[in-house]
C-alpha atoms as a PDB file:
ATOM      1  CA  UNK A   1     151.647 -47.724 187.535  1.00  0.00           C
ATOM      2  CA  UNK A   2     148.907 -46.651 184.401  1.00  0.00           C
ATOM      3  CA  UNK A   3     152.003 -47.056 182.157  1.00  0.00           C
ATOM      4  CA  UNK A   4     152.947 -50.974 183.634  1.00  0.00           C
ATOM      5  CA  UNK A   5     148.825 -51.816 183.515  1.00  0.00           C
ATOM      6  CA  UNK A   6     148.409 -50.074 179.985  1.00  0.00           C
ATOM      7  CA  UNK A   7     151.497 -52.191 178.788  1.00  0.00           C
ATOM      8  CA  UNK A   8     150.746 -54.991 180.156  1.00  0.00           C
ATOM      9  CA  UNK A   9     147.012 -54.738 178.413  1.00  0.00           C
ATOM     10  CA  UNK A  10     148.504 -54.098 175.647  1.00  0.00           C
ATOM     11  CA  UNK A  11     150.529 -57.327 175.588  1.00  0.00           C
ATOM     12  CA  UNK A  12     148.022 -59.515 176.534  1.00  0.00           C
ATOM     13  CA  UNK A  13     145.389 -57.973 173.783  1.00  0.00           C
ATOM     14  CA  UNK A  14     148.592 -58.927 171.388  1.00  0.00           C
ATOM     15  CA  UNK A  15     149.264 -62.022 172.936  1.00  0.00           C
ATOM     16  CA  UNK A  16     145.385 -63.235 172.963  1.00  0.00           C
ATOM     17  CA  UNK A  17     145.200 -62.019 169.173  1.00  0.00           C
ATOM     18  CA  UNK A  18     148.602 -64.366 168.611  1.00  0.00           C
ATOM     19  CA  UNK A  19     146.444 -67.028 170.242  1.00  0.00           C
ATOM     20  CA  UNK A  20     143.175 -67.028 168.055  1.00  0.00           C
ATOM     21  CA  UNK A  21     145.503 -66.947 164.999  1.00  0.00           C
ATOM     22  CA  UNK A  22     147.081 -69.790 166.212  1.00  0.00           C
ATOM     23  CA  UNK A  23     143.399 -71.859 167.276  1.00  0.00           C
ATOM     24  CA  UNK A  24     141.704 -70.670 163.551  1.00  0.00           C
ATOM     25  CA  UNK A  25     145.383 -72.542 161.992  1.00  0.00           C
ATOM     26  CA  UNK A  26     143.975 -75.562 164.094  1.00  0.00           C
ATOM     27  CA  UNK A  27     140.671 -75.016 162.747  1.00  0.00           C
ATOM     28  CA  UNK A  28     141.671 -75.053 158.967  1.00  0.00           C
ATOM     29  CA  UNK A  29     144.004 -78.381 159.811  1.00  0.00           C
ATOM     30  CA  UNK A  30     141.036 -79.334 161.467  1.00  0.00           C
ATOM     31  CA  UNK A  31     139.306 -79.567 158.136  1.00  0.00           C
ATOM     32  CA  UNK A  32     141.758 -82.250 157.055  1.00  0.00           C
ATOM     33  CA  UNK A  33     143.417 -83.873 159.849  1.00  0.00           C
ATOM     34  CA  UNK A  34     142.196 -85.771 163.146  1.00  0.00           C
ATOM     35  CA  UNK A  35     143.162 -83.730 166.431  1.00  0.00           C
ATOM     36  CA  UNK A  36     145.392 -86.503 167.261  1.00  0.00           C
ATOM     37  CA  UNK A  37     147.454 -85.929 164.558  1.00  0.00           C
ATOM     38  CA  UNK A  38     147.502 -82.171 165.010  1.00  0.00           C
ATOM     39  CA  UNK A  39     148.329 -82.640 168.260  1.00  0.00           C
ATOM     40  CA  UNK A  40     151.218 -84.670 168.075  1.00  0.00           C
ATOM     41  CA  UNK A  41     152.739 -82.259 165.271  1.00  0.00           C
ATOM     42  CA  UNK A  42     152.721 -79.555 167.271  1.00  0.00           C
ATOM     43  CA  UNK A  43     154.065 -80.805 170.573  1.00  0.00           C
ATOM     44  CA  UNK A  44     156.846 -82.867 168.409  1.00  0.00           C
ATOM     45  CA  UNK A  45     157.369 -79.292 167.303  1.00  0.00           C
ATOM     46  CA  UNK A  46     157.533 -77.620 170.547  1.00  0.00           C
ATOM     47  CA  UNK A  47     160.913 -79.759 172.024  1.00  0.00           C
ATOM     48  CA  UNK A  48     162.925 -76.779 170.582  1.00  0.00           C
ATOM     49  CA  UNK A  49     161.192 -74.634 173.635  1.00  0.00           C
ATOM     50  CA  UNK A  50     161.941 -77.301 175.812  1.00  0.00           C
ATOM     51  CA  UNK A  51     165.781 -77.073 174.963  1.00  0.00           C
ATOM     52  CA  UNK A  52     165.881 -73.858 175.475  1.00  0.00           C
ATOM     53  CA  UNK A  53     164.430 -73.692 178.573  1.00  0.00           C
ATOM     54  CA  UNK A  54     166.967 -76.112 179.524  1.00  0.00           C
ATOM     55  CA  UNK A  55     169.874 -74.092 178.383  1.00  0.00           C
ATOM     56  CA  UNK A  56     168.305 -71.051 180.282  1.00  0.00           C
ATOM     57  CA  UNK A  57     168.172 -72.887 183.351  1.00  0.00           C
ATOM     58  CA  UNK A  58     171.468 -75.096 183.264  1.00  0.00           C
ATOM     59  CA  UNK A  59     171.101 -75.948 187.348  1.00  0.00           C
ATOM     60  CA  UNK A  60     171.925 -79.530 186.482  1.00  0.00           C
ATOM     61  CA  UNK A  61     168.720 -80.650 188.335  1.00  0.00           C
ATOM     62  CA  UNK A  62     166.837 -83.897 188.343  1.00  0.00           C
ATOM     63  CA  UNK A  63     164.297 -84.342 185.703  1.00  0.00           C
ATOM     64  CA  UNK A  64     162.233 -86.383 188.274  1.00  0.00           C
ATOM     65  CA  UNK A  65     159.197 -84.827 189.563  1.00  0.00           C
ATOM     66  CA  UNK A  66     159.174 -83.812 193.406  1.00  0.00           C
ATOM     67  CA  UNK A  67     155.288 -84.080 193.440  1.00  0.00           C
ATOM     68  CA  UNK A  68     155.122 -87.438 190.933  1.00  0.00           C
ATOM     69  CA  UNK A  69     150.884 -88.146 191.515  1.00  0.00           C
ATOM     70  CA  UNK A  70     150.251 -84.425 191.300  1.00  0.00           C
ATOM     71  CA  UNK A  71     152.506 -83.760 187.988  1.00  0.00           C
ATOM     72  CA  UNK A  72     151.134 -87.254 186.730  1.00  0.00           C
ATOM     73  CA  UNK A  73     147.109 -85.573 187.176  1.00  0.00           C
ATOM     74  CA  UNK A  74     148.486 -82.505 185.420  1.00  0.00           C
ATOM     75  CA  UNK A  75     150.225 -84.261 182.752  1.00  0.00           C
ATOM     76  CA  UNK A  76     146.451 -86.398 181.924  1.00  0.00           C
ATOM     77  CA  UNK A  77     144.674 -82.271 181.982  1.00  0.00           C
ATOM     78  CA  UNK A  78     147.219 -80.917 179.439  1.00  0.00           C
ATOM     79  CA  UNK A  79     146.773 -83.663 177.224  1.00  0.00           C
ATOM     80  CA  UNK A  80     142.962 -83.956 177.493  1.00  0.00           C
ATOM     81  CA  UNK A  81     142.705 -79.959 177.363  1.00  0.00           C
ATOM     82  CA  UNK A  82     144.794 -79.553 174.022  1.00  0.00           C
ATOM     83  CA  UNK A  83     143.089 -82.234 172.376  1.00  0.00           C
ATOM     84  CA  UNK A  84     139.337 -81.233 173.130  1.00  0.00           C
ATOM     85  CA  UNK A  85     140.115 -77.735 172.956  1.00  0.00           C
ATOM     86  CA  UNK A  86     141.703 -79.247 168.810  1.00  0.00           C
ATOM     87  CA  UNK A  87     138.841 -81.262 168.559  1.00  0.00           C
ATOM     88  CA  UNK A  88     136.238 -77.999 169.561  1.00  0.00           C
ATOM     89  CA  UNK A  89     137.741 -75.835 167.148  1.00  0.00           C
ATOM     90  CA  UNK A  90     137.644 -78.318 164.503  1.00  0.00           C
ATOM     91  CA  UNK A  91     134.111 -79.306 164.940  1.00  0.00           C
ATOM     92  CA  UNK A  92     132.115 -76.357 165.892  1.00  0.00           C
ATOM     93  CA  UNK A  93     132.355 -72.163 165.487  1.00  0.00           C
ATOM     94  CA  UNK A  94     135.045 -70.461 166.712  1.00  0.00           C
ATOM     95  CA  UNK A  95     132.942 -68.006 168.695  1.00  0.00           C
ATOM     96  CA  UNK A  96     130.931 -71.066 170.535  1.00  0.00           C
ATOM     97  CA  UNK A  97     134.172 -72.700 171.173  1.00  0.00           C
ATOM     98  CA  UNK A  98     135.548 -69.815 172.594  1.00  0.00           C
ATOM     99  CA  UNK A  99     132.354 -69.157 174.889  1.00  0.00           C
ATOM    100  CA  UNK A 100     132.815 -72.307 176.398  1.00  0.00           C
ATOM    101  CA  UNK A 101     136.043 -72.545 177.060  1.00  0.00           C
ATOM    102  CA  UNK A 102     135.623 -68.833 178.665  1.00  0.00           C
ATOM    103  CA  UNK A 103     133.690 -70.823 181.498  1.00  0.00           C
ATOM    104  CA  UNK A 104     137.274 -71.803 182.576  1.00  0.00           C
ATOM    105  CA  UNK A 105     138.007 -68.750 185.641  1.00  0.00           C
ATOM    106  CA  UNK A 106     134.704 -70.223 187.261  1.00  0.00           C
ATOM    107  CA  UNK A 107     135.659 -73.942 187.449  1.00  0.00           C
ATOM    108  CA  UNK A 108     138.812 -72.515 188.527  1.00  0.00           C
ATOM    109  CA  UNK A 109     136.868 -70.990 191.356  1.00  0.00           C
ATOM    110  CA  UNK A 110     134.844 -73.964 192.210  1.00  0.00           C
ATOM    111  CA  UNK A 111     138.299 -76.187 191.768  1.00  0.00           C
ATOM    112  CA  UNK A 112     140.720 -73.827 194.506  1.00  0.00           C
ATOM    113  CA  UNK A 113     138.276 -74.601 197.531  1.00  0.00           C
ATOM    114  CA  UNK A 114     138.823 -78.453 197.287  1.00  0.00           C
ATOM    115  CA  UNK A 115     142.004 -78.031 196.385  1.00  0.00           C
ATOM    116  CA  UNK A 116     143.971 -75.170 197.826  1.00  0.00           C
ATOM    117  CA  UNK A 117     141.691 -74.218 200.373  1.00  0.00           C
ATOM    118  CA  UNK A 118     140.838 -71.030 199.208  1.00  0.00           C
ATOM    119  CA  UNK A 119     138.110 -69.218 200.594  1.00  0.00           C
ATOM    120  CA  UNK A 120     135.006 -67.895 197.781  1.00  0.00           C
ATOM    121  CA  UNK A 121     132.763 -65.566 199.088  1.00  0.00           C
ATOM    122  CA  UNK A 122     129.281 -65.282 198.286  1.00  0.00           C
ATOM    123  CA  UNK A 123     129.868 -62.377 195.195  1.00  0.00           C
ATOM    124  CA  UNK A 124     132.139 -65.059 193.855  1.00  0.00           C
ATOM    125  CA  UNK A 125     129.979 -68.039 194.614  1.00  0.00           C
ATOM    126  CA  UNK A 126     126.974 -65.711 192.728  1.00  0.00           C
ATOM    127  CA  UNK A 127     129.329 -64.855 189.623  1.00  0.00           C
ATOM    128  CA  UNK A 128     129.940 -68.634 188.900  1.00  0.00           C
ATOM    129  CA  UNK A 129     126.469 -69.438 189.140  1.00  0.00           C
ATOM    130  CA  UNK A 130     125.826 -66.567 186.610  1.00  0.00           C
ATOM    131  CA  UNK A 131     128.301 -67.956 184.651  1.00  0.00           C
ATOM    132  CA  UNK A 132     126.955 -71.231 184.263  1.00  0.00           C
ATOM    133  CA  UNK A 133     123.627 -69.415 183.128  1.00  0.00           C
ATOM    134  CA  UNK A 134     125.705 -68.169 180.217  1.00  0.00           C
ATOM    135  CA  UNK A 135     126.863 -71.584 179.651  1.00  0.00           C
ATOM    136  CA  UNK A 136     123.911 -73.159 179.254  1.00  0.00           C
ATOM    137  CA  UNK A 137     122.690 -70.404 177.267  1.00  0.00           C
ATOM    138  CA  UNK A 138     125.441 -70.812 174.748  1.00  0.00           C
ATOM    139  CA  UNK A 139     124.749 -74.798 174.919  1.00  0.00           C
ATOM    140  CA  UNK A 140     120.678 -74.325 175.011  1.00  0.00           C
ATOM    141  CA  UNK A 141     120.696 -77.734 175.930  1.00  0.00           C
ATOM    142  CA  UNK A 142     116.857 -77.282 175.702  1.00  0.00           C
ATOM    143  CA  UNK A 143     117.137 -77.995 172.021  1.00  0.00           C
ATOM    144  CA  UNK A 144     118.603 -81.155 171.701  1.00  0.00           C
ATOM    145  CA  UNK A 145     119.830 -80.775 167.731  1.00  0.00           C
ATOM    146  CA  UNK A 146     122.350 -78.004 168.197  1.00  0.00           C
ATOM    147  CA  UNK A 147     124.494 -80.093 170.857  1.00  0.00           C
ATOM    148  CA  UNK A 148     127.355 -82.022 169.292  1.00  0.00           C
ATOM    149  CA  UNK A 149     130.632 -83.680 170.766  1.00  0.00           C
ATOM    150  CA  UNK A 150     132.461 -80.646 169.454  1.00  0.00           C
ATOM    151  CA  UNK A 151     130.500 -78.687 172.240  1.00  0.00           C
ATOM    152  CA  UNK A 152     130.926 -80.901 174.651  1.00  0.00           C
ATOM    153  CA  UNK A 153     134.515 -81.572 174.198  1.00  0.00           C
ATOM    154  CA  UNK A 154     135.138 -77.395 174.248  1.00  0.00           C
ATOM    155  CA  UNK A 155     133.301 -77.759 177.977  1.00  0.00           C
ATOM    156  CA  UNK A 156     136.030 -80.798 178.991  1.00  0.00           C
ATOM    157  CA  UNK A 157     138.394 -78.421 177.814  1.00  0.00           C
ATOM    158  CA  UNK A 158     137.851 -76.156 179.950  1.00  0.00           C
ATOM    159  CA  UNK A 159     137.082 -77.990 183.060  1.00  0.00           C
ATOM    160  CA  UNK A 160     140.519 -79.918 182.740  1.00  0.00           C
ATOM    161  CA  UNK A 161     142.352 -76.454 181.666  1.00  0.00           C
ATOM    162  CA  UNK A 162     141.027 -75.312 185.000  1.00  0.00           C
ATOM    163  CA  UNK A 163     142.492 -78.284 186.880  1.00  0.00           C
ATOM    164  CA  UNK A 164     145.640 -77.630 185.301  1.00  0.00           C
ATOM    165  CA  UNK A 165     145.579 -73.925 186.409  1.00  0.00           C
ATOM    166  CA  UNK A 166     144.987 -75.073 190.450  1.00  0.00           C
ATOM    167  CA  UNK A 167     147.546 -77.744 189.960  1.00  0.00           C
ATOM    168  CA  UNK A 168     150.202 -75.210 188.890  1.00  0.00           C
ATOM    169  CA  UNK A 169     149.508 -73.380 191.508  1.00  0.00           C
ATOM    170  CA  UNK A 170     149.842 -76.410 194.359  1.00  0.00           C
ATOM    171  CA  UNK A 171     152.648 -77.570 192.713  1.00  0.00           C
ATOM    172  CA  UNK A 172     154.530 -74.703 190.738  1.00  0.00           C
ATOM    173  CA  UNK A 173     156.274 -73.601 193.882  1.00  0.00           C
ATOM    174  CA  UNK A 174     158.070 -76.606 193.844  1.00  0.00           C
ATOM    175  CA  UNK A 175     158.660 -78.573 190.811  1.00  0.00           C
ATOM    176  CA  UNK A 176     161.159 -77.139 188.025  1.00  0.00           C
ATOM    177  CA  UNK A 177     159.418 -75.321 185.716  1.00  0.00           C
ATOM    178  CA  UNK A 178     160.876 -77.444 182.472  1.00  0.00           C
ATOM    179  CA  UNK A 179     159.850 -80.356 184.653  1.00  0.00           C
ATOM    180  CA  UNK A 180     156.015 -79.377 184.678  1.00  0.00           C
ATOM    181  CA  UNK A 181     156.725 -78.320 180.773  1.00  0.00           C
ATOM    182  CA  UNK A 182     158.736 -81.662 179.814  1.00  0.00           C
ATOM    183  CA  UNK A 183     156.133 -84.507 181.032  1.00  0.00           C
ATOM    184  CA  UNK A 184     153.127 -82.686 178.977  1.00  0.00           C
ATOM    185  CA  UNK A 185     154.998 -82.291 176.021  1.00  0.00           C
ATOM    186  CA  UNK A 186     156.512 -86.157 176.272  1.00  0.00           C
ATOM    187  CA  UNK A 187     153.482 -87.607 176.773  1.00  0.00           C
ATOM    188  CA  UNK A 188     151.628 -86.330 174.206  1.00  0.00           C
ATOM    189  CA  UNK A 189     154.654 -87.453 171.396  1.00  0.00           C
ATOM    190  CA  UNK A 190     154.448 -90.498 173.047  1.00  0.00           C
ATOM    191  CA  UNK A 191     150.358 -91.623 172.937  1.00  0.00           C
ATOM    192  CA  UNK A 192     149.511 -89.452 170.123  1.00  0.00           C
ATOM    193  CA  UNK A 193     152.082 -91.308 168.407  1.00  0.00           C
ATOM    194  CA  UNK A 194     150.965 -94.342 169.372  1.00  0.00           C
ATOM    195  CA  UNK A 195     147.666 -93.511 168.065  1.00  0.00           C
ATOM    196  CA  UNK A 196     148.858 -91.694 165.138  1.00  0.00           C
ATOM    197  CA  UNK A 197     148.632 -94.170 162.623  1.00  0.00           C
ATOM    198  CA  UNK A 198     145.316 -94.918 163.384  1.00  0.00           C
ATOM    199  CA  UNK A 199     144.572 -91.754 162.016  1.00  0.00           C
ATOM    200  CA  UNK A 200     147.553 -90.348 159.679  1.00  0.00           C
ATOM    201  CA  UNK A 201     147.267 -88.950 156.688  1.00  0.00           C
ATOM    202  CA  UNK A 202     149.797 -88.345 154.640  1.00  0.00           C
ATOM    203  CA  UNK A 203     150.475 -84.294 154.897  1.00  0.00           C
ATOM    204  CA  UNK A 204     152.052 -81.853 151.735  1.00  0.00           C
ATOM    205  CA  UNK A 205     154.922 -79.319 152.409  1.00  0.00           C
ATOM    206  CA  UNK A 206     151.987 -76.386 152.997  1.00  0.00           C
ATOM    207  CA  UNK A 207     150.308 -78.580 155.417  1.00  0.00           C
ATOM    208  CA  UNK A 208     153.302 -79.771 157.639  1.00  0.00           C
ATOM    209  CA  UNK A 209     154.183 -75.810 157.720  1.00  0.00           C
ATOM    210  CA  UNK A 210     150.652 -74.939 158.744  1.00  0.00           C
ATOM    211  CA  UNK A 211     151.391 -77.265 161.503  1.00  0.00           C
ATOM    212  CA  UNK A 212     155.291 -75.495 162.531  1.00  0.00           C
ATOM    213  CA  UNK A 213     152.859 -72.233 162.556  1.00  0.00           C
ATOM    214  CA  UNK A 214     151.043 -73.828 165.946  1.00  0.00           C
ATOM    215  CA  UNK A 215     153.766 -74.317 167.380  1.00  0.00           C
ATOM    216  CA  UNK A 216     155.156 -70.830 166.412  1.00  0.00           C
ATOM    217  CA  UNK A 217     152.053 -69.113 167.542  1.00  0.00           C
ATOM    218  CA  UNK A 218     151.962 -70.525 170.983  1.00  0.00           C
ATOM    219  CA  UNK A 219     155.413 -69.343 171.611  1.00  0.00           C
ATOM    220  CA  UNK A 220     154.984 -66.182 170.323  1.00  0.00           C
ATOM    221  CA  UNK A 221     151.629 -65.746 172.504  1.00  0.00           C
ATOM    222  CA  UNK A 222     153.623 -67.257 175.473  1.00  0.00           C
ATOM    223  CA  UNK A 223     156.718 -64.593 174.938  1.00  0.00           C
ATOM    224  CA  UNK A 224     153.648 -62.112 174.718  1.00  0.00           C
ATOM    225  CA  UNK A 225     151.973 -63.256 177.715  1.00  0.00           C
ATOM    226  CA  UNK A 226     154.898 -63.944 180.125  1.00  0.00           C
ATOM    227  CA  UNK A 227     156.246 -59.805 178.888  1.00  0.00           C
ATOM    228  CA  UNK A 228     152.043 -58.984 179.867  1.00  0.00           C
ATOM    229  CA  UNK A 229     152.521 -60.440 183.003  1.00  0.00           C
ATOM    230  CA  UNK A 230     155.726 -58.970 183.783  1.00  0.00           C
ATOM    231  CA  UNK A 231     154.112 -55.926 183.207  1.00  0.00           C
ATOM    232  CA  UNK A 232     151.207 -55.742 185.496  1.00  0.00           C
ATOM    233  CA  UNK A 233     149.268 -57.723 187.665  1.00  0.00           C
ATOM    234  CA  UNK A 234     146.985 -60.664 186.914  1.00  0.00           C
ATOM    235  CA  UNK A 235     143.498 -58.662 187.705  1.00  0.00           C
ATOM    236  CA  UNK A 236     144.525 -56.611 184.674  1.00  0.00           C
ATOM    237  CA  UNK A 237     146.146 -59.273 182.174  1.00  0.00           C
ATOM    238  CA  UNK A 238     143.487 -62.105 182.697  1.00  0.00           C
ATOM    239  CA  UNK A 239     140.661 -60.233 181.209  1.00  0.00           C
ATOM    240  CA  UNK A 240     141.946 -59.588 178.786  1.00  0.00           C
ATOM    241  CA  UNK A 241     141.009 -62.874 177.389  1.00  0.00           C
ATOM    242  CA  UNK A 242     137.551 -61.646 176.514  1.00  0.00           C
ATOM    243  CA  UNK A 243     138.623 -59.947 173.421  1.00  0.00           C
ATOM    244  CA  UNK A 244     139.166 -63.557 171.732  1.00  0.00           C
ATOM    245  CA  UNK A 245     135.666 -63.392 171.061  1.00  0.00           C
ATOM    246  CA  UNK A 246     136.099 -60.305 168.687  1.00  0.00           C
ATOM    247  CA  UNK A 247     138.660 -62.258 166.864  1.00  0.00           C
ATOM    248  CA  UNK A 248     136.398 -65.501 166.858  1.00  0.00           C
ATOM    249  CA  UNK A 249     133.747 -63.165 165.187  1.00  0.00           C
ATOM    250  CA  UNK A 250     135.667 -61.347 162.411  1.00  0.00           C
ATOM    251  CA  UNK A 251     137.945 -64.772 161.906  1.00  0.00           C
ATOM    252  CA  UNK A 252     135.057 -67.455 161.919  1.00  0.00           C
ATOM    253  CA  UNK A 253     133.431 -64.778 159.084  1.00  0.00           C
ATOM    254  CA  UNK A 254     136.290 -63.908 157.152  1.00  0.00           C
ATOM    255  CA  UNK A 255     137.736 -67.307 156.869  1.00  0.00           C
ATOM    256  CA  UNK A 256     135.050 -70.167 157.924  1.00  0.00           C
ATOM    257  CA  UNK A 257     132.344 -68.051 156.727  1.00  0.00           C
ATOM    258  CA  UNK A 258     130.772 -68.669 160.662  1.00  0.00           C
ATOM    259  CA  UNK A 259     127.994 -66.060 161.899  1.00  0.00           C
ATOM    260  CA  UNK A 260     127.778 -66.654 165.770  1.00  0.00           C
ATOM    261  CA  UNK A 261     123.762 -66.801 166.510  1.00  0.00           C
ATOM    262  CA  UNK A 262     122.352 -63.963 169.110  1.00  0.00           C
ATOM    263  CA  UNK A 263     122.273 -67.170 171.622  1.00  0.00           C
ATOM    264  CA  UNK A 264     126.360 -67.450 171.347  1.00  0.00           C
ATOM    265  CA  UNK A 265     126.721 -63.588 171.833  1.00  0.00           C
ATOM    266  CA  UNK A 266     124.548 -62.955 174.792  1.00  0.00           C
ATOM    267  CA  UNK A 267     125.518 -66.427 176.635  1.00  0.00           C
ATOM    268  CA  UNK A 268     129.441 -65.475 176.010  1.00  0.00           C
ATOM    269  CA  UNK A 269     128.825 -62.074 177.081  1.00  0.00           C
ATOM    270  CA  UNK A 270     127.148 -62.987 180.365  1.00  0.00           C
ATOM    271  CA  UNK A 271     130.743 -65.868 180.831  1.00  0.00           C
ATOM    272  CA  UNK A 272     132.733 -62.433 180.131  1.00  0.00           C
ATOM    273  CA  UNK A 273     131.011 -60.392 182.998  1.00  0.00           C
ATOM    274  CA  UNK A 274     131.094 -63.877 185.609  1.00  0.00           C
ATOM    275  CA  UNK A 275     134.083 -64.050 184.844  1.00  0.00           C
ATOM    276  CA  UNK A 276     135.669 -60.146 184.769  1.00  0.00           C
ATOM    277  CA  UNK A 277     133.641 -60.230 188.753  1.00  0.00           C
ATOM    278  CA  UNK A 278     135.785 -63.279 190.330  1.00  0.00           C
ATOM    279  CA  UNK A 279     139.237 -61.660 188.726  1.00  0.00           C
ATOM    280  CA  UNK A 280     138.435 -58.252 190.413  1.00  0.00           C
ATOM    281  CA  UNK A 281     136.993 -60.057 193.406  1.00  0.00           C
ATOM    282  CA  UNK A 282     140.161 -62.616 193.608  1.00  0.00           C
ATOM    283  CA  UNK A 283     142.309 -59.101 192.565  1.00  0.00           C
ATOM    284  CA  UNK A 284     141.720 -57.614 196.059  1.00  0.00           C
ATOM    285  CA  UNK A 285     142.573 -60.101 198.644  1.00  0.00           C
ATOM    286  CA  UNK A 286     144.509 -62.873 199.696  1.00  0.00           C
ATOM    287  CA  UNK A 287     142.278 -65.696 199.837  1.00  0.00           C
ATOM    288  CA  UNK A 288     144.607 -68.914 200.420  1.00  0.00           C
ATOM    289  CA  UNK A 289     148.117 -69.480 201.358  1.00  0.00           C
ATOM    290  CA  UNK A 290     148.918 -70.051 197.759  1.00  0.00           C
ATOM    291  CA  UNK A 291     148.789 -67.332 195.069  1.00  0.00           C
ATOM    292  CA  UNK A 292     145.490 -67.092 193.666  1.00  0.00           C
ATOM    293  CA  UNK A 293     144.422 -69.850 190.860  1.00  0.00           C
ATOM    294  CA  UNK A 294     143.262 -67.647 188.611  1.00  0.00           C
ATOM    295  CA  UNK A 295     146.439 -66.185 187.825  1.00  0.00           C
ATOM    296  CA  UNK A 296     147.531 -69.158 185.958  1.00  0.00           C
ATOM    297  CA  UNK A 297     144.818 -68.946 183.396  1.00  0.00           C
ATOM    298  CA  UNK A 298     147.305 -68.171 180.859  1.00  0.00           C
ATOM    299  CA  UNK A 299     145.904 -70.792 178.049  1.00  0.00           C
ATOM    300  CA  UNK A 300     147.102 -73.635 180.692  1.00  0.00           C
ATOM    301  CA  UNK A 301     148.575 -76.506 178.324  1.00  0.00           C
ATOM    302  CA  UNK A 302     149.370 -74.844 175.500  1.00  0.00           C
ATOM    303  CA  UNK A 303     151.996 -72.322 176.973  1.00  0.00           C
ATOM    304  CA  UNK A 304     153.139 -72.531 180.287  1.00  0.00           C
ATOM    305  CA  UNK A 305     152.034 -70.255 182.904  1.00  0.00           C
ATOM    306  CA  UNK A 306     154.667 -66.976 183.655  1.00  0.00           C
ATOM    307  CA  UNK A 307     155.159 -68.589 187.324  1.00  0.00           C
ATOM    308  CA  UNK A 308     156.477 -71.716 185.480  1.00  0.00           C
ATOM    309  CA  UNK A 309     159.323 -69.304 183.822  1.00  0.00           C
ATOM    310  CA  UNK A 310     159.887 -67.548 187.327  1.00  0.00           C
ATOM    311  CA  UNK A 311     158.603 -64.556 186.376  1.00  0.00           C
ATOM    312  CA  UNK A 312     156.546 -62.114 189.150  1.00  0.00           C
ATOM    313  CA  UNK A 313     153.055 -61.395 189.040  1.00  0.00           C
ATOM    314  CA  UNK A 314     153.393 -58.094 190.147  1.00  0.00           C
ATOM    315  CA  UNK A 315     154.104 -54.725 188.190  1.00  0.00           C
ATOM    316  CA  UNK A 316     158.012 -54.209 187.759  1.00  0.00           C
END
């Protein structure tokens, strides 16, 4: 059992370190490209997954979705998710964009009552409100100047990344996993292409390569992640999450030449503790008929949750 938790740490620190490359290669396209663009580069890019997935599967089933208005409200979250979360990293520091989007376990929590019926105790309840504290810390909406969009578009990201996470798991039982990968991915060729010459710019061979590396990353984090989860439970892998912000720190100051502010630190520290409390709360009990919602926190959008691959959340 250490080994399984140890290695499944160990995949998750590698597949969240995959990750943050992959967001600071967003950042730098960031510099010269609108998120729309981005975005439709990379999920153009990411059809290869979707044949293989196909291939792996080869049950001949339908394409249509069994759950059409609930796969159409998680199709909307992916897209708006990717494309704030683009927009975030582009606009503001890596380690504020991160702190936000850390908030995402806690709307989760407040999300699975509504939704699944899951029952939050009070320790829970408590941890989200403490998480919001280190929210608004982060934001210090008290001083209206250091807001921007780029803020506020990390916080949409993470409220409809949490929808997506609760959706998977009212849904992901049964629709086809390359069903609840395919509409995503279509959708966002489809309107970011319509929008896309709105806001093209014409791209050289190092920049359209830059662009292949997102969609290399995420796979490569999703491999990771899915082999984490295989591994060991969610209570252990989720957490792991938290170490992002080292990255965000060493990145945003090698590279972007960003120095998060003592406000970013301390707020994103107090989201990390919130946030470590309702995974080892959640961790102990059954607290809905569906598997928890936290477990699909796994960077809903951009890869696809391990359920969505059929792969067990327990240790092997």
């Amino acid at each position: 059992m250490a080994a399984s938790t140890a290695r499944g740490a160990g995949f998750a620190l590698a597949g969240f370190a995959v990750y943050s490359c992959h967001d600071a290669v967003v950042k730098g396209l960031g510099a010269h490209y609108d998120a729309i663009q981005i975005l439709f580069f990379s999920a153009l890019l990411g059809f290869p997954l979707i044949a293989l997935i196909l291939i792996r599967e080869g049950d001949g089933g339908s394409l249509w979705p069994r759950r059409p208005g609930w796969t159409a409200l998680r199709t909307v979250a992916v897209m708006l998710n990717i494309l704030m979360a683009f927009y975030a990293f582009s606009a503001i520091p890596l380690a504020e964009t991160y702190a936000i989007i850390f908030s995402t376990p806690l709307i989760i929590t407040a999300l699975s009552v509504p939704i699944l019926g899951e029952r939050v105790g009070a320790r829970r309840w408590a941890a989200v409100v403490l998480g919001l504290i280190g929210v608004l810390i982060v934001l210090r909406p008290w001083s209206a100047s250091e807001l921007s969009f780029g803020h506020l578009a990390a916080l949409i990201s993470a409220g409809s990344s949490a929808l997506v996470s609760v959706i998977v798991r009212k849904i992901g039982n049964e629709e086809r996993s390359v069903v609840l990968l395919l509409y995503p991915l279509l959708a966002n060729v489809v309107l970011m292409g319509c929008l896309l010459p709105v806001v093209y710019r014409p791209m050289p061979v190092a920049h359209l390569g830059a662009m292949a590396l997102v969609a290399i990353g995420a796979l490569t984090a999703m491999w990771l992640m899915i082999s984490a989860y295989r591994a060991s439970e969610a209570a252990t892998v989720a957490p792991m999450q938290y170490s992002q912000m080292i990255w965000a720190v060493l990145i945003g100051y090698l590279v972007f030449d960003e120095i998060p502010d003592a406000a970013t630190l301390i707020g994103a520290a107090v989201i990390a503790a919130s946030g470590s409390i309702v995974f080892l709360r959640e961790g102990r009990a059954q607290v809905s008929e569906n598997q928890p919602a936290l477990h699909a926190t796994d960077r809903a959008g951009v890869a696809p949750d391990p359920v969505l691959l059929g792969v067990e959340e327990t240790p092997e």
